[in-house]
N, C-alpha and C. Protein backbone atom coordinates (compact mmCIF):
# COMPACT_ATOMS: atom_id res chain seq x y z
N UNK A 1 -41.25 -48.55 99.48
CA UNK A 1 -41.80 -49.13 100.69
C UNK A 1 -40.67 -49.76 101.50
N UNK A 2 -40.17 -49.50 102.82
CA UNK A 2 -39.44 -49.66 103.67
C UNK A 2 -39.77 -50.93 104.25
N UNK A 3 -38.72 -52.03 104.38
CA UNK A 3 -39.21 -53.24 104.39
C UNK A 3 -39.21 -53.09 106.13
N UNK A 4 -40.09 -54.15 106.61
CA UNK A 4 -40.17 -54.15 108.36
C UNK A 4 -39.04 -54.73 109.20
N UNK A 5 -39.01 -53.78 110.25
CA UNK A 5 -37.89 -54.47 110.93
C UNK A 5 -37.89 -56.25 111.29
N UNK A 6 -36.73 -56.50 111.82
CA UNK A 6 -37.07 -58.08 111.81
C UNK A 6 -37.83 -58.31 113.56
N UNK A 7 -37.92 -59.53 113.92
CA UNK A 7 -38.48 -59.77 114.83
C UNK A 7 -37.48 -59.03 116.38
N UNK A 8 -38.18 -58.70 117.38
CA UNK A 8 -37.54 -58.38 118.68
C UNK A 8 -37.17 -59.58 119.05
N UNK A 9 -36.11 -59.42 120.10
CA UNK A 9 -35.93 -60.36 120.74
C UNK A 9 -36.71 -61.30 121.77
N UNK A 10 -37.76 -60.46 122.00
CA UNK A 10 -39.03 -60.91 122.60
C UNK A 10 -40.05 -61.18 121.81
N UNK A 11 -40.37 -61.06 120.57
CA UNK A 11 -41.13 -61.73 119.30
C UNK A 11 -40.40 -62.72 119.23
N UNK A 12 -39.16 -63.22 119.24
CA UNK A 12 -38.54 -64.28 118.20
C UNK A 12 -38.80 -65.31 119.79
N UNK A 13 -38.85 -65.41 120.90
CA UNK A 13 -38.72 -65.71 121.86
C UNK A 13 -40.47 -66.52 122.08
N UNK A 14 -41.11 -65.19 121.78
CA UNK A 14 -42.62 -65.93 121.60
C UNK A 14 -42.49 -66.73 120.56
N UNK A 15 -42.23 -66.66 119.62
CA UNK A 15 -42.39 -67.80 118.17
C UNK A 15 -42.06 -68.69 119.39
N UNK A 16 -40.72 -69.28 119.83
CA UNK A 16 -39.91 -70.32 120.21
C UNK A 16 -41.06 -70.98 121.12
N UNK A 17 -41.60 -70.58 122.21
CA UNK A 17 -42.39 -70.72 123.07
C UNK A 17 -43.99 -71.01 122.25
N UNK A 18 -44.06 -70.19 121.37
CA UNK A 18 -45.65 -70.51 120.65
C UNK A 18 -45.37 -72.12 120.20
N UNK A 19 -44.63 -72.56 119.95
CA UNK A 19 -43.98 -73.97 119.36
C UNK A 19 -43.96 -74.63 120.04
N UNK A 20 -43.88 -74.44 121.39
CA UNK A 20 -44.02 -75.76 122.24
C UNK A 20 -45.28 -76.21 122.51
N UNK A 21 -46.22 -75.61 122.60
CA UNK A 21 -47.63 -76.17 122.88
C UNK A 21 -48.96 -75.63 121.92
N UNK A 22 -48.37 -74.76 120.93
CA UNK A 22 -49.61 -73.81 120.39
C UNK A 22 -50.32 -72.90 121.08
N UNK A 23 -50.06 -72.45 122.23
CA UNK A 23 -50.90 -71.98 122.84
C UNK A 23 -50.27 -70.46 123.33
N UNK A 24 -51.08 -69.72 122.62
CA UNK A 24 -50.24 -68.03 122.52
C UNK A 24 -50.14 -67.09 123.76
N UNK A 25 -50.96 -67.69 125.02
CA UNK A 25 -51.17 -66.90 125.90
C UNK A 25 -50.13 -67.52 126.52
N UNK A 26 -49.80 -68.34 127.33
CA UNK A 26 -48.67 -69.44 127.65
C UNK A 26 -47.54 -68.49 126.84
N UNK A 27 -47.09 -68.80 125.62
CA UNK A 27 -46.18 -68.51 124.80
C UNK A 27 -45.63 -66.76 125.10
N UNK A 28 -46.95 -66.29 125.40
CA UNK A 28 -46.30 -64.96 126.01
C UNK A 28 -45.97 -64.33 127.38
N UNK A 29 -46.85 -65.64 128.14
CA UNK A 29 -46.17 -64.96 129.17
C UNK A 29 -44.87 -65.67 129.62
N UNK A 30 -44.57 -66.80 128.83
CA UNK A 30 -43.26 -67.40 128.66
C UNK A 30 -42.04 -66.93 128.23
N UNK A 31 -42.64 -66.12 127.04
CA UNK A 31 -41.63 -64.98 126.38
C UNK A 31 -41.39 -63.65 127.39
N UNK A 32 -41.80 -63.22 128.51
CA UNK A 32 -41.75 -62.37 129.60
C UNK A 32 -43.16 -61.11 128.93
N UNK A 33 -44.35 -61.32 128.15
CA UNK A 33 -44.79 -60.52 128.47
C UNK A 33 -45.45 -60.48 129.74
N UNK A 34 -46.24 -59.25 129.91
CA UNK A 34 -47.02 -59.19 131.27
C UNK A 34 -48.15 -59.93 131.21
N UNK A 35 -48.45 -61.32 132.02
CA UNK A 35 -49.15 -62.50 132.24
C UNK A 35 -50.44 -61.65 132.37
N UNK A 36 -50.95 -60.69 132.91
CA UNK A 36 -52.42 -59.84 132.83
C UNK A 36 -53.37 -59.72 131.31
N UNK A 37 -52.18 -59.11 130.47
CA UNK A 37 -52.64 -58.90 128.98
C UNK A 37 -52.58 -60.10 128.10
N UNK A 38 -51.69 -61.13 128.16
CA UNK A 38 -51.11 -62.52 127.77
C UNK A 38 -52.13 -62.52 126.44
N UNK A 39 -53.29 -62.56 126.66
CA UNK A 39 -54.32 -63.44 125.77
C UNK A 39 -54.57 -62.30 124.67
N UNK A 40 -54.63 -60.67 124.82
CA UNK A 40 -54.49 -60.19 124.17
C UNK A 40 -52.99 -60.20 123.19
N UNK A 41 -51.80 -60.08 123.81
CA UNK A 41 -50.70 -59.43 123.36
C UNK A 41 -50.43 -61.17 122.48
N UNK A 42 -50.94 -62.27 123.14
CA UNK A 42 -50.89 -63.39 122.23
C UNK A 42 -51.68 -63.12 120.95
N UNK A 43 -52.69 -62.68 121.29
CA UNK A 43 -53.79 -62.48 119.51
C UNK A 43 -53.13 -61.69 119.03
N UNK A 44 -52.34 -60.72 118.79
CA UNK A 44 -51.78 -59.38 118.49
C UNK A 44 -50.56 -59.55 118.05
N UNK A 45 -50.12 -60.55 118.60
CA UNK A 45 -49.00 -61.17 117.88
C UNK A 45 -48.97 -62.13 116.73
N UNK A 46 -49.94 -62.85 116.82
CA UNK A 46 -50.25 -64.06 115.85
C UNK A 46 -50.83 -63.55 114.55
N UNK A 47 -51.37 -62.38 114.73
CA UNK A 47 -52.00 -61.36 113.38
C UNK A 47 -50.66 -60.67 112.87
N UNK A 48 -49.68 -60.81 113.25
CA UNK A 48 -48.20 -60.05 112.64
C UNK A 48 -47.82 -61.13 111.75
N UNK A 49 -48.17 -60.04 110.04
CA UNK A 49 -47.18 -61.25 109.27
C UNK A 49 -45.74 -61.81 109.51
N UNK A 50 -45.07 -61.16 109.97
CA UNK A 50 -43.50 -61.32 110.25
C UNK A 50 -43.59 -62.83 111.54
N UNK A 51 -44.40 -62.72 112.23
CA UNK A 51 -44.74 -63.58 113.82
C UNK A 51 -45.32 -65.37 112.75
N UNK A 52 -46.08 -64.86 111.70
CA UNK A 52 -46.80 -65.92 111.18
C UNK A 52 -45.68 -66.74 110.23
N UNK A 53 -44.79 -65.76 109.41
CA UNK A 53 -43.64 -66.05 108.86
C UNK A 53 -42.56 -66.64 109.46
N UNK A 54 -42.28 -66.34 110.38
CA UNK A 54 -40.71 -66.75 111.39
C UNK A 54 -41.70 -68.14 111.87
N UNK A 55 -43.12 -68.37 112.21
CA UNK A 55 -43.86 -69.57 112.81
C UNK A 55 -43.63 -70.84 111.36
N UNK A 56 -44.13 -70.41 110.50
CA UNK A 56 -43.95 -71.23 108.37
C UNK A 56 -42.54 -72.21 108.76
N UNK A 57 -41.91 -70.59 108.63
CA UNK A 57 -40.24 -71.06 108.54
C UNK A 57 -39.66 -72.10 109.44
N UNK A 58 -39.89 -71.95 110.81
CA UNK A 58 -39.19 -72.81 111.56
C UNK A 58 -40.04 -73.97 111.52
N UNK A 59 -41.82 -74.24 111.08
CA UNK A 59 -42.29 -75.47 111.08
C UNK A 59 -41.93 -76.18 110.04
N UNK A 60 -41.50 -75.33 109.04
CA UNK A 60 -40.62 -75.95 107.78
C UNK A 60 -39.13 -76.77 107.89
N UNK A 61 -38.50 -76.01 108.74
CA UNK A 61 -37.57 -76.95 109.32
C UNK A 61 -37.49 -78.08 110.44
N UNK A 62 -38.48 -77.96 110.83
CA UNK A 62 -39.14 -78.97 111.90
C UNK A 62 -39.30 -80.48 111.26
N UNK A 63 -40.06 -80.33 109.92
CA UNK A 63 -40.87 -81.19 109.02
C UNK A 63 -39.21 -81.77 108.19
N UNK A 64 -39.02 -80.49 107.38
CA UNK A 64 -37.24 -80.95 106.81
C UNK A 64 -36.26 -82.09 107.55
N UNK A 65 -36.40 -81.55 108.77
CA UNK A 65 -35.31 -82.50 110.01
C UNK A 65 -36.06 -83.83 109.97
N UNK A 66 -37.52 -84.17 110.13
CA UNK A 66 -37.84 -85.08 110.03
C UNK A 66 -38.07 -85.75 108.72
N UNK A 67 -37.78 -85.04 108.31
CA UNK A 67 -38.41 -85.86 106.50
C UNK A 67 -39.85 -86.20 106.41
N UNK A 68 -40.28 -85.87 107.14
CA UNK A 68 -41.96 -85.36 106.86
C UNK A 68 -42.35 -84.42 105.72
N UNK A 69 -43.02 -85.07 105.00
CA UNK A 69 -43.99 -83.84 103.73
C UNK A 69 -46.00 -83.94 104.07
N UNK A 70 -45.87 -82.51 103.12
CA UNK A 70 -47.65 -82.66 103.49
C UNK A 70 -47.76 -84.19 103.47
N UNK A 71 -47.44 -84.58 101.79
CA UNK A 71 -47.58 -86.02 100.94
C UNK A 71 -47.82 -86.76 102.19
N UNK A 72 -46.91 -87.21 102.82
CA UNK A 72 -46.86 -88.10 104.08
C UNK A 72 -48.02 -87.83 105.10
N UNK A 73 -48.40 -86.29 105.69
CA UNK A 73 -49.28 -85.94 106.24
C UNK A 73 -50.51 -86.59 105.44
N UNK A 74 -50.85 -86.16 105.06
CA UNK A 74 -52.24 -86.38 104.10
C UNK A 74 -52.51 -88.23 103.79
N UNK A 75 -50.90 -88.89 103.33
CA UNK A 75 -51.42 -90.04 103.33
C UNK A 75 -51.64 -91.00 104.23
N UNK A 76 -51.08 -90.74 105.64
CA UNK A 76 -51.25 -91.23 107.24
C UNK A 76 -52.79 -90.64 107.59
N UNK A 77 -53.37 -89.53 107.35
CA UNK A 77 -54.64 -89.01 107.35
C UNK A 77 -55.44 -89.90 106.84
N UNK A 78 -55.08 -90.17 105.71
CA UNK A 78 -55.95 -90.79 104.70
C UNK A 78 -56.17 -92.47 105.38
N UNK A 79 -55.25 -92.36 105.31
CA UNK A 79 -54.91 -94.32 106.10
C UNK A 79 -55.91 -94.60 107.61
N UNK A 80 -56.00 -93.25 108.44
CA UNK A 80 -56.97 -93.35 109.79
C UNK A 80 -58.33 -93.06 109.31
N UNK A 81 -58.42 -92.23 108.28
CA UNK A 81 -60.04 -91.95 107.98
C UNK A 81 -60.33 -92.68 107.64
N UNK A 82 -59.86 -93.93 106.91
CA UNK A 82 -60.82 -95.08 105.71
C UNK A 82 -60.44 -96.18 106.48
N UNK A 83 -60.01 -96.38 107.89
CA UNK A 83 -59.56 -97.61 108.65
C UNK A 83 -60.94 -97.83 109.31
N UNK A 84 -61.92 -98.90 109.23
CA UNK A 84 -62.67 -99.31 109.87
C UNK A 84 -62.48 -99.52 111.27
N UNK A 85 -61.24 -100.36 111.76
CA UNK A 85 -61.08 -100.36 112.82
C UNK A 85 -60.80 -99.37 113.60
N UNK A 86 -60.30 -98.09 113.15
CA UNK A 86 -60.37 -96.87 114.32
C UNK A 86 -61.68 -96.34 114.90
N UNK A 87 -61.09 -95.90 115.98
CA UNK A 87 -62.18 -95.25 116.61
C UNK A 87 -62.94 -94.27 115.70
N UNK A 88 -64.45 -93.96 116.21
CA UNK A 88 -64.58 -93.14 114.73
C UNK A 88 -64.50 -91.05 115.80
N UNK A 89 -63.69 -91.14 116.42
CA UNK A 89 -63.26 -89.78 116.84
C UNK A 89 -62.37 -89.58 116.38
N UNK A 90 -61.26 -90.54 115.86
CA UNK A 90 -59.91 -90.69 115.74
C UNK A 90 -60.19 -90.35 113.74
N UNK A 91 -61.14 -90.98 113.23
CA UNK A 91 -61.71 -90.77 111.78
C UNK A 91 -62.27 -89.43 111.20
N UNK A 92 -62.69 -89.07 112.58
CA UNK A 92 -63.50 -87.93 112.23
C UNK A 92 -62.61 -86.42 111.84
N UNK A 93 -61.67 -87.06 112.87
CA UNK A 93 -60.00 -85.74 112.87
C UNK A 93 -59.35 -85.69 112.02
N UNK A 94 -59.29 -87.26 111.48
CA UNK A 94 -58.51 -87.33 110.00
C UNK A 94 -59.43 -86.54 108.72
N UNK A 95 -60.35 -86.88 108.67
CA UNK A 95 -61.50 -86.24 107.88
C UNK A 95 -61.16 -85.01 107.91
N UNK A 96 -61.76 -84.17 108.31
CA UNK A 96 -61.44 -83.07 109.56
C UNK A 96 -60.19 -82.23 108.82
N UNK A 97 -59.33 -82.87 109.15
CA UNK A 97 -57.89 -82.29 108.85
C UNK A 97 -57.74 -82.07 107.31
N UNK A 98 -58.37 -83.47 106.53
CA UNK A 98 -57.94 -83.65 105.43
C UNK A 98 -59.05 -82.45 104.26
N UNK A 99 -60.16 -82.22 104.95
CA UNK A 99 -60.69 -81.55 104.81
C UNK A 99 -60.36 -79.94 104.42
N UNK A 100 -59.85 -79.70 105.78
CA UNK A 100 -59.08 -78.36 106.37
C UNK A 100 -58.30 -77.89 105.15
N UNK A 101 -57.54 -79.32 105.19
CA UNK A 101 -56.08 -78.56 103.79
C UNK A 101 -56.92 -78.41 102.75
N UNK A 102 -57.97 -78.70 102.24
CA UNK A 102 -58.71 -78.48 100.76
C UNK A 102 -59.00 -76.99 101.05
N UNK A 103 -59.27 -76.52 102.19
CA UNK A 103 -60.14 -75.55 102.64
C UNK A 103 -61.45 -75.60 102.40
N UNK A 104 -61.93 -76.79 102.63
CA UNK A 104 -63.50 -77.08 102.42
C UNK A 104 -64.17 -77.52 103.53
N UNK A 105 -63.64 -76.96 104.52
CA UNK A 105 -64.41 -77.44 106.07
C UNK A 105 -65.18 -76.33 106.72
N UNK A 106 -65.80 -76.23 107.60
CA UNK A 106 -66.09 -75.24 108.38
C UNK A 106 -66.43 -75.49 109.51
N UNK A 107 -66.40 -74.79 110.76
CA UNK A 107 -66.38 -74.97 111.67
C UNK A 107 -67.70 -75.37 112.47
N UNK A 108 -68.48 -76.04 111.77
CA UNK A 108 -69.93 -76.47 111.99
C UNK A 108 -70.12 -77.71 112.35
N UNK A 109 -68.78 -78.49 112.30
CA UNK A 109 -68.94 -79.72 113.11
C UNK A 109 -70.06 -80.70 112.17
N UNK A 110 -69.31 -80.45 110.63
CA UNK A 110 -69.89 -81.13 109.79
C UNK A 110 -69.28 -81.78 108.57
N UNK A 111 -69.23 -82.54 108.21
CA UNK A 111 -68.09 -83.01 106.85
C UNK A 111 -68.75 -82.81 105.87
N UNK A 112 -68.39 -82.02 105.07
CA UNK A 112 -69.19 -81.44 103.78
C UNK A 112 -68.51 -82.36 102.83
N UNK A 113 -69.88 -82.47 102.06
CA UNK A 113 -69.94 -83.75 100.82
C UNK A 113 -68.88 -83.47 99.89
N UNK A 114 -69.19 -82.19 99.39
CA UNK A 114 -68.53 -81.59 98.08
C UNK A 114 -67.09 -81.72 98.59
N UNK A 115 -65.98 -81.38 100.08
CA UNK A 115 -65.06 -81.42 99.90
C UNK A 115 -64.17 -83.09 100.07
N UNK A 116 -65.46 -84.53 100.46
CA UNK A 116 -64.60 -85.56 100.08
C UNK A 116 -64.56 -85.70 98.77
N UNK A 117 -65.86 -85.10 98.44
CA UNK A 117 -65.44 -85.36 96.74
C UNK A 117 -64.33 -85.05 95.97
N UNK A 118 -63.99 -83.71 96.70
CA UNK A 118 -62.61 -82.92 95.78
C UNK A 118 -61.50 -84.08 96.16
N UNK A 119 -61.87 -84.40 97.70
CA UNK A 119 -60.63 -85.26 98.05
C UNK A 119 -60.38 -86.38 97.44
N UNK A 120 -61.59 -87.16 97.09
CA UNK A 120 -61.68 -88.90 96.53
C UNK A 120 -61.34 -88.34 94.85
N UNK A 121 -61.70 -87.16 94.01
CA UNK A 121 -60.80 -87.51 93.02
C UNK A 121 -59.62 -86.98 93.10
N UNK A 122 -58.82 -86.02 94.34
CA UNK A 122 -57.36 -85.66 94.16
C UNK A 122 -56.75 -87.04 94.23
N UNK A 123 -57.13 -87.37 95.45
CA UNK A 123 -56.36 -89.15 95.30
C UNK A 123 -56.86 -90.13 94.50
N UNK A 124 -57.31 -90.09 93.64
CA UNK A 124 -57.95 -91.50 93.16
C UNK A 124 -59.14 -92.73 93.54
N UNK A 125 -59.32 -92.38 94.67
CA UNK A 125 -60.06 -93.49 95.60
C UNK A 125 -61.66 -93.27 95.32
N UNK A 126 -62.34 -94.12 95.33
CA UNK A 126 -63.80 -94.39 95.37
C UNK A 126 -65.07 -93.28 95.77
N UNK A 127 -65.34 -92.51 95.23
CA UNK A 127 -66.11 -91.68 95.66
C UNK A 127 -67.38 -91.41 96.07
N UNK A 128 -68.04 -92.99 95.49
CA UNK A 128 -69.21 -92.96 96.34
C UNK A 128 -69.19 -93.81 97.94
N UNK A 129 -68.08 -93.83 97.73
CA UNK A 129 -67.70 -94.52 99.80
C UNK A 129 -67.78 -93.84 100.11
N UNK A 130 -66.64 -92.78 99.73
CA UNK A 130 -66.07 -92.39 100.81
C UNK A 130 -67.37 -91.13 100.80
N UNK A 131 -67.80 -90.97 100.16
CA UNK A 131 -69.25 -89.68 100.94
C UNK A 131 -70.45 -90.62 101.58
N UNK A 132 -70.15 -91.94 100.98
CA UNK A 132 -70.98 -92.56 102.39
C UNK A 132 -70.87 -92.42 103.76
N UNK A 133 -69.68 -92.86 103.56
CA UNK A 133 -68.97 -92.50 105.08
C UNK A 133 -69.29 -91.41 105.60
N UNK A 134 -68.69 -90.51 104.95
CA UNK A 134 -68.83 -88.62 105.11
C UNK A 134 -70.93 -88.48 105.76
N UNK A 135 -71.25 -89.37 105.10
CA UNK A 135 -73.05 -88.81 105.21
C UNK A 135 -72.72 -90.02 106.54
N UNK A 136 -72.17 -90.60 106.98
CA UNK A 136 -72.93 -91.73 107.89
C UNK A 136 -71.75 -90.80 109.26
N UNK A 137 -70.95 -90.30 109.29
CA UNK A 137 -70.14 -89.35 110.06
C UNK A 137 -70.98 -88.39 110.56
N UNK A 138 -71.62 -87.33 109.26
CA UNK A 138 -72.38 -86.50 109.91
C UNK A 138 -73.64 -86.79 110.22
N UNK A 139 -74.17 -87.74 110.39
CA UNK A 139 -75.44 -88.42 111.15
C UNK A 139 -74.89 -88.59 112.49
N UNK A 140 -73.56 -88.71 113.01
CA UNK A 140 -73.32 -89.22 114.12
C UNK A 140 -72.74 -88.48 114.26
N UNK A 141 -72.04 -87.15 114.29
CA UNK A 141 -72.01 -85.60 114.57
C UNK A 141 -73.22 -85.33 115.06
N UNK A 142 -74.51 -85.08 114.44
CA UNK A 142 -75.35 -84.75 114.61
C UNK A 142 -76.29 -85.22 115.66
N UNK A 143 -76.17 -86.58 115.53
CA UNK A 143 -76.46 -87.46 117.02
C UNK A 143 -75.73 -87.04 118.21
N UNK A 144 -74.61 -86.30 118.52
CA UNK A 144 -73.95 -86.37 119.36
C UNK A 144 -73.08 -87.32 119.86
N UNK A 145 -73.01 -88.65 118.88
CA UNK A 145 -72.37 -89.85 119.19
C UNK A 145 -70.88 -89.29 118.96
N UNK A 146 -70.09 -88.97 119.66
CA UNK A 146 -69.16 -88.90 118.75
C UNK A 146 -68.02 -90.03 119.60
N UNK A 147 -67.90 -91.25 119.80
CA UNK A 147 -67.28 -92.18 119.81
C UNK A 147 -66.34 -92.68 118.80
């Protein structure tokens, strides 16, 4: 099996540009594709393992330069979700996120029980709170409150 060529100079150009804002249509017509197709030739790119790989790599050195780890991610997450005093939009993202990395979320605009649970025993912390919380969150998802 013939390994794939490496990125064009106009792939490696979109990565650079996909990095400044996340946003793939932007990113390509930044990289000089043709601004008409943008939103396609952005999806089409982002499905290229090599495009998703060269994206890993350089957010890996992004995080390296800063001395940022998940560890750190996850425990600043952790610190806004269980803060009473935050806003609870600002709680809900941390949730949300912290969720995401378990891969126990879905896009239903709901905090599923089972994945604070996985979360409250990966870290140690209290587990019938924190799915209180989680059940008193998605009451107010569901309300539309989302303040």
């Amino acid at each position: 099996m013939a390994a794939r060529p490496k990125l064009t100079m106009k792939q490696a150009r979109f990565v650079q540009e996909y990095l400044i804002d996340n946003n793939g249509t932007q990113a390509a017509i930044r990289a000089g594709y043709a601004a008409g197709s943008a939103d396609v030739t952005a999806a089409r790119l982002m499905k290229d393992p090599r495009i998703s790989r060269e994206l890993d790599k350089v957010r890996d050195r992004v995080f390296q330069r800063a001395e940022v780890t998940a560890e750190d991610i996850v425990r600043e997450g952790w610190a806004i979700a269980t803060d009473p005093t935050a806003p609870h939009a600002a709680r809900v993202s941390a949730l949300t996120l912290l969720a995401k990395r378990h891969r126990e979320f879905s896009d239903k605009r709901e905090v599923d029980v089972r994945a604070i649970s996985l979360i409250a025993n990966t870290y140690g912390v209290d587990e019938t709170e924190l799915i209180q919380e989680a059940q008193r969150i998605n009451l107010m998802l569901k309300s539309g409150n989302n303040d």
